[in-house]
C-alpha atoms as a PDB file:
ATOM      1  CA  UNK A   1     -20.788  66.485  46.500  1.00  0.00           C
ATOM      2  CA  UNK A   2     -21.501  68.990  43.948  1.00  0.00           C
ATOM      3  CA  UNK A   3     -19.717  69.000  40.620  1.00  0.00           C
ATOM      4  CA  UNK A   4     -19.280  72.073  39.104  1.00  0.00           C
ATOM      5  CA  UNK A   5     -18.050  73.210  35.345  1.00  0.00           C
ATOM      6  CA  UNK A   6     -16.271  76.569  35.028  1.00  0.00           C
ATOM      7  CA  UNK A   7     -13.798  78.307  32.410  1.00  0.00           C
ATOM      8  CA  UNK A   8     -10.818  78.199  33.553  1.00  0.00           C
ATOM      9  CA  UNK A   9      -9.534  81.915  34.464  1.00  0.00           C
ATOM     10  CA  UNK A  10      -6.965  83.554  36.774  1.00  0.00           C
ATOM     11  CA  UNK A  11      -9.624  84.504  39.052  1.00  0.00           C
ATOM     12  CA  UNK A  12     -10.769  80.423  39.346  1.00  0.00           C
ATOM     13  CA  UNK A  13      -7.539  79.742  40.295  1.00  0.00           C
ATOM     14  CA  UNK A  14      -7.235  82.529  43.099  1.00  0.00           C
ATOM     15  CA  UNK A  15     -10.811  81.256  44.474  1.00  0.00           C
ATOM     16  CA  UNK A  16      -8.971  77.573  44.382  1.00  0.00           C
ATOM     17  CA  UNK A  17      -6.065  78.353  46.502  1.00  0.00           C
ATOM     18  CA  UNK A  18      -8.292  80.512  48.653  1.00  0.00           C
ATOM     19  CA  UNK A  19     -10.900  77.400  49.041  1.00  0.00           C
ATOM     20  CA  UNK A  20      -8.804  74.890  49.342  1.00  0.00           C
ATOM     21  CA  UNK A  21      -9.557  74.088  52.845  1.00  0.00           C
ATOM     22  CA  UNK A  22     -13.066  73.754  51.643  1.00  0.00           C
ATOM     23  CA  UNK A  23     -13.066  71.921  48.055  1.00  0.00           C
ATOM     24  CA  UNK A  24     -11.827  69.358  46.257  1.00  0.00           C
ATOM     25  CA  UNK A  25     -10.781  69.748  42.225  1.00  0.00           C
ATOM     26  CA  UNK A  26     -11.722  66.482  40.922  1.00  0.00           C
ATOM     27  CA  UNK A  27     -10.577  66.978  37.097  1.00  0.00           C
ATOM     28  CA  UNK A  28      -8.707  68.066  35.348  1.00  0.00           C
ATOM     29  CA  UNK A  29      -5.431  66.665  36.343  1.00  0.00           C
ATOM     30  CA  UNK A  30      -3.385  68.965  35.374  1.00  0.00           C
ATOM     31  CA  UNK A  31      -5.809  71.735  37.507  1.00  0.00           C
ATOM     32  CA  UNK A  32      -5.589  69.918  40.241  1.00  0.00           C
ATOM     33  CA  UNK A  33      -1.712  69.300  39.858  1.00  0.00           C
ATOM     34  CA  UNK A  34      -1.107  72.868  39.665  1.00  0.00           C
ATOM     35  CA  UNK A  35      -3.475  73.624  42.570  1.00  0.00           C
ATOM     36  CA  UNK A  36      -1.321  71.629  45.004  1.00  0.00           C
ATOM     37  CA  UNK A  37       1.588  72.749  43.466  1.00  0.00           C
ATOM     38  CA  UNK A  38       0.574  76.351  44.051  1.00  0.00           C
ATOM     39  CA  UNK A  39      -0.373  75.306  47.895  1.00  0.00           C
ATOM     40  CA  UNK A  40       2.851  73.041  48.217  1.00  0.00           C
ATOM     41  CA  UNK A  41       4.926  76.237  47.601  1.00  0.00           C
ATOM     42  CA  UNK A  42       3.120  78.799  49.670  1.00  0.00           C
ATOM     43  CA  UNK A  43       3.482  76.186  52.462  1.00  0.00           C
ATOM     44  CA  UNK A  44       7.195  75.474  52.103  1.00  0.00           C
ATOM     45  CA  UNK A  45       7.659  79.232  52.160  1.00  0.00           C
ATOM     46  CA  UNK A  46       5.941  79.724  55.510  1.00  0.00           C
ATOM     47  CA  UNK A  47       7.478  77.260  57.057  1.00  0.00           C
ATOM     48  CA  UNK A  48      10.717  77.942  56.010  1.00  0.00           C
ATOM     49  CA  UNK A  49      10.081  81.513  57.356  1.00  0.00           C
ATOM     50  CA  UNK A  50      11.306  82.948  53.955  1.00  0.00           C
ATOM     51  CA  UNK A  51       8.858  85.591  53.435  1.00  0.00           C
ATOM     52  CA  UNK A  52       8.456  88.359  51.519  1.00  0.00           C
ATOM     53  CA  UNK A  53       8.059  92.057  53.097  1.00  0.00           C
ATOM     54  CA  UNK A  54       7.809  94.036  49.996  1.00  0.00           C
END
């Protein structure tokens, strides 16, 4: 394991959802909440087949 301290920026969270195969967000809470919120959602709306062609 390799802990890691960054700012927390719109950009971290794109790399999180895009790594999230790959990495685990130990702290904060509410980071990681929102991370598996944000990957809970995207899942649900694949498999519900609702998706967006815009």
């Amino acid at each position: 394991m390799h802990p890691l301290v960054v700012g927390d920026t719109q950009d971290l969270r794109w790399w999180l959802v895009a790594q999230a195969t790959n990495c685990d967000i130990l702290e904060p809470q509410w980071l990681r909440n929102e991370i598996e919120s944000t990957v809970a959602e995207s899942l649900e709306r694949i498999r519900s087949g609702k998706i967006d062609s815009a």
